[in-house]
Protein backbone atom coordinates (compact mmCIF):
# COMPACT_ATOMS: atom_id res chain seq x y z
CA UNK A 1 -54.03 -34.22 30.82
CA UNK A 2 -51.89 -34.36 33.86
CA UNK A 3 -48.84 -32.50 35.22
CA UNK A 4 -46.04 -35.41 35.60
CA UNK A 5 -43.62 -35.23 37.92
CA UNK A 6 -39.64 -34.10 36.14
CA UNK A 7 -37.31 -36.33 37.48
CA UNK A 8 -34.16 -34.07 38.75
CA UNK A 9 -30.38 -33.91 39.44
CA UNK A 10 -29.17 -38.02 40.88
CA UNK A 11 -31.99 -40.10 39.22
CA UNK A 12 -29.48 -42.30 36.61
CA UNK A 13 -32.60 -42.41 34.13
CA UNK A 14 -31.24 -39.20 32.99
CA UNK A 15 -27.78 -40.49 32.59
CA UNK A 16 -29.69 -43.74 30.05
CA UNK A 17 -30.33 -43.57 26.33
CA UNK A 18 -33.96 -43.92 25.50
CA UNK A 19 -35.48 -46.29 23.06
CA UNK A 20 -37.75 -45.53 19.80
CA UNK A 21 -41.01 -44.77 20.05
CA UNK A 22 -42.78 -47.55 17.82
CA UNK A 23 -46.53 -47.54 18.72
CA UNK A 24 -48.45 -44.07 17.78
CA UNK A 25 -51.08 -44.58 19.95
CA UNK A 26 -53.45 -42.93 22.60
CA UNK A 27 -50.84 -43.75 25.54
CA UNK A 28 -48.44 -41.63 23.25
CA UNK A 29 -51.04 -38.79 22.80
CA UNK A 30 -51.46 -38.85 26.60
CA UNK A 31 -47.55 -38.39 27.41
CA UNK A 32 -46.97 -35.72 24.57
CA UNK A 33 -50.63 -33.66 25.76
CA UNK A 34 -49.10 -34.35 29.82
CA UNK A 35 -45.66 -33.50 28.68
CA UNK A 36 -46.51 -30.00 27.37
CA UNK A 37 -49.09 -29.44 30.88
CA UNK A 38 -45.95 -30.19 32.78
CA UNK A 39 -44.03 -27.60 30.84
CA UNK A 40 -46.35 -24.91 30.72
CA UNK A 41 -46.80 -25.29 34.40
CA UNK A 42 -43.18 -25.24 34.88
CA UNK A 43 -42.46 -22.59 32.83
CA UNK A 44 -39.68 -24.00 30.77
CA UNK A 45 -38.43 -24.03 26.98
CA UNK A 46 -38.34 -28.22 26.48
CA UNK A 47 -38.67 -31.45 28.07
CA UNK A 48 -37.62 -34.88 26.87
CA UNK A 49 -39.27 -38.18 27.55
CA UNK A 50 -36.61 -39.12 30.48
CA UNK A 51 -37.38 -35.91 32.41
CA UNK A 52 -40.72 -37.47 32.95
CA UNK A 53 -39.64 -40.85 33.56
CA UNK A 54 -40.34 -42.17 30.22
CA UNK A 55 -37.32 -43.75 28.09
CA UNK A 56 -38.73 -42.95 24.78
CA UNK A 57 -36.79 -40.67 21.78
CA UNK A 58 -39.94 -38.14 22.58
CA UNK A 59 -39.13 -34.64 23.43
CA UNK A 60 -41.67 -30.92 22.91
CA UNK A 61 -40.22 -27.67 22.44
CA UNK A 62 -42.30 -24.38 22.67
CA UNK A 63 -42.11 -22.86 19.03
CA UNK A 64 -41.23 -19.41 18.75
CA UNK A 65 -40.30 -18.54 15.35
CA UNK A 66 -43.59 -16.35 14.81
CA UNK A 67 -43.75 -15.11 17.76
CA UNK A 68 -45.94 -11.76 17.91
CA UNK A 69 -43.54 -9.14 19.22
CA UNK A 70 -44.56 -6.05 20.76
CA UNK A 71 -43.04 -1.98 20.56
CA UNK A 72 -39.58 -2.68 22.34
CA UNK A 73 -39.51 -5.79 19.53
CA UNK A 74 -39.97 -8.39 22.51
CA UNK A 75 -42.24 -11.39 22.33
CA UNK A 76 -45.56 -10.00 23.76
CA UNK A 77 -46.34 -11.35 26.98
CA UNK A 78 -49.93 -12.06 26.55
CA UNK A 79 -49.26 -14.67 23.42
CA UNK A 80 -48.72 -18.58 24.40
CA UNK A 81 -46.51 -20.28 22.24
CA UNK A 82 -47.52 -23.25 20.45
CA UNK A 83 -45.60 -26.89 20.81
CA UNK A 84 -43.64 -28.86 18.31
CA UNK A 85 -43.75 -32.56 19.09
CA UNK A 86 -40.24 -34.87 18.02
CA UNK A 87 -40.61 -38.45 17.97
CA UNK A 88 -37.40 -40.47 16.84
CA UNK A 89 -35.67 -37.33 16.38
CA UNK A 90 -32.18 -37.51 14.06
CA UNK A 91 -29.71 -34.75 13.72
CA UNK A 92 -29.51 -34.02 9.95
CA UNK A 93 -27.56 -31.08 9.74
CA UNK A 94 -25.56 -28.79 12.07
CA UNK A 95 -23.97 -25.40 11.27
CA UNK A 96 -20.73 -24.40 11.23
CA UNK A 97 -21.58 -21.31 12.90
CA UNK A 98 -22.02 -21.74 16.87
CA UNK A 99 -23.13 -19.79 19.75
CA UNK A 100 -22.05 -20.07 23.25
CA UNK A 101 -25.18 -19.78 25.95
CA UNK A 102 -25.69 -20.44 29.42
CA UNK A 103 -29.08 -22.44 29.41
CA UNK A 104 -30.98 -23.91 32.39
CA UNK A 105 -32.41 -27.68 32.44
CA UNK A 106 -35.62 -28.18 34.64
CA UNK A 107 -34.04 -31.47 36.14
CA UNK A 108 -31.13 -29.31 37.63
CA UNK A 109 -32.98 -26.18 38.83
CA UNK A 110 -30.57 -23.60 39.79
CA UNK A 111 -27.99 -24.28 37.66
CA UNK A 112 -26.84 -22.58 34.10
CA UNK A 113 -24.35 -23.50 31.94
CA UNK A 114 -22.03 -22.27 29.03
CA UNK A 115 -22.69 -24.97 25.91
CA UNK A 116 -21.22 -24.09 22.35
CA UNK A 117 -24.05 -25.27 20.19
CA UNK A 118 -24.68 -25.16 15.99
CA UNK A 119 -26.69 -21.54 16.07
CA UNK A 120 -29.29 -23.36 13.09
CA UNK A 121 -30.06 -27.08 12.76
CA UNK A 122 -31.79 -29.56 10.44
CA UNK A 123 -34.02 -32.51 12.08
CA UNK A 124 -36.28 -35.24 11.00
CA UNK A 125 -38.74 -36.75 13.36
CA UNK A 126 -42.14 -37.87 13.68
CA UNK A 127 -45.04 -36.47 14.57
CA UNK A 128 -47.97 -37.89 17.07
CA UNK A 129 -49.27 -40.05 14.22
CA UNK A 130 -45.76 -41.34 12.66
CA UNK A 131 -45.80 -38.89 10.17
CA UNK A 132 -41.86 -38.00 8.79
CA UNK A 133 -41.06 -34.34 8.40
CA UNK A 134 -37.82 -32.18 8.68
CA UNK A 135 -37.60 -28.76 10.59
CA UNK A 136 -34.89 -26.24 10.21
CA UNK A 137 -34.31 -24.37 13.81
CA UNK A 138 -32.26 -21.59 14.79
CA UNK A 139 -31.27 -19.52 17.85
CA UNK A 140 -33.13 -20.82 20.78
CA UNK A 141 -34.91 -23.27 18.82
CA UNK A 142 -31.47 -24.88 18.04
CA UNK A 143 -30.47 -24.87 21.14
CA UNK A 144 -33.29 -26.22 22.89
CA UNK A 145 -33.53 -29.16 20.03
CA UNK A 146 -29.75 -30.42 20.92
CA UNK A 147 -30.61 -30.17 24.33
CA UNK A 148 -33.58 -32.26 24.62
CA UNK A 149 -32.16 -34.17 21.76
CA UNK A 150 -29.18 -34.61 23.95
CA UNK A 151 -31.52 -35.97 27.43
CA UNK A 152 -32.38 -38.44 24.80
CA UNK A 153 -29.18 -40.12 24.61
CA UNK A 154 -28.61 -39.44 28.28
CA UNK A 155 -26.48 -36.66 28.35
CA UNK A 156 -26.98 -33.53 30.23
CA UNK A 157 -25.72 -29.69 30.84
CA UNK A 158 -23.68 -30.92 33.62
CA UNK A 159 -21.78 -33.01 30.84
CA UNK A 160 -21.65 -30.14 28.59
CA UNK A 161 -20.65 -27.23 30.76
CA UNK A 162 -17.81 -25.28 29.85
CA UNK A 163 -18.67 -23.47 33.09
CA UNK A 164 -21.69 -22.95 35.46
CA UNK A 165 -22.87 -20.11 37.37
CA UNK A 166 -25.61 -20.72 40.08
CA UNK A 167 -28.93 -19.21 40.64
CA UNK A 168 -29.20 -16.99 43.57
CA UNK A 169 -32.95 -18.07 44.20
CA UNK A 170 -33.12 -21.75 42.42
CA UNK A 171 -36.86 -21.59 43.45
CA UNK A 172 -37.64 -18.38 41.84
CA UNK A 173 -38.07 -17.02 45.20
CA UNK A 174 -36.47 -13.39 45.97
């Protein structure tokens, strides 16, 4: 595994839409074991194929939704989150209900912005081998499956913001 380099704010591969993935092969297993290195190590929520330079309908998400969670009802801070891999993701379903967030993107470091999204969704995608199977999200895991879903068909939080507020310390440096 490797830590890949996430393309950021200016490259116009983020502005592209990505292709399908058609061959489930090794070179796929490589970029989906690299992809989640690179997001561990950058301590982020998702990452698409295009924020490592790849135009493929590939994205990871870390997968909360048993989550250990400790007295004070937080996630504890000693348990690593496993990884869901979408290939070919679709959209099923969205619900009516919908939150309003600021989120971050790891190719625009520093900035947050305000995006309605569905609060649950439905998606079908494949797995690392081709397999089909359907997922229903919520919360953050909604969110962060539009957004990547989103980099997919090259659009971004900076097309999406109802507003913005900056980080102080875009380096996570105080």
């Amino acid at each position: 595994m490797a830590i890949r380099t996430i393309v950021q704010d200016g490259d116009p591969i983020l502005k592209k839409v990505c292709r399908p993935v058609t061959n489930f092969d090794d070179r796929l297993h490589t970029l989906l074991d690299d992809m989640k290195e690179t997001l561990r190590d950058a301590q982020g929520y998702g990452l698409a194929g295009p924020q490592v330079g790849v135009m493929r309908r590939v994205f990871i998400s870390l997968d909360e939704r048993e989550a250990p969670l400790d007295e004070n009802g937080e996630i504890r801070e000693d348990w690593e989150a496993p990884m869901l891999e979408f290939i070919n993701p679709e959209i099923l379903e969205n619900s009516q209900e919908t939150e309003t967030m600021y989120e971050g993107c790891l190719s625009f470091p520093g900035h947050n912005a305000a995006i309605t999204r569905p609060a649950k969704v439905k998606v079908k995608a494949q797995d690392r081998y081709g397999n089909w199977f359907t997922l229903e999200g919520e919360g953050m895991l909604a969110r962060c499956i539009c957004h990547e879903n989103n980099h997919l068909d090259g659009i971004t939080i900076m097309d999406l913001a109802e507003s913005f507020y900056e980080d102080d310390y875009p380096d996570g440096e105080e």
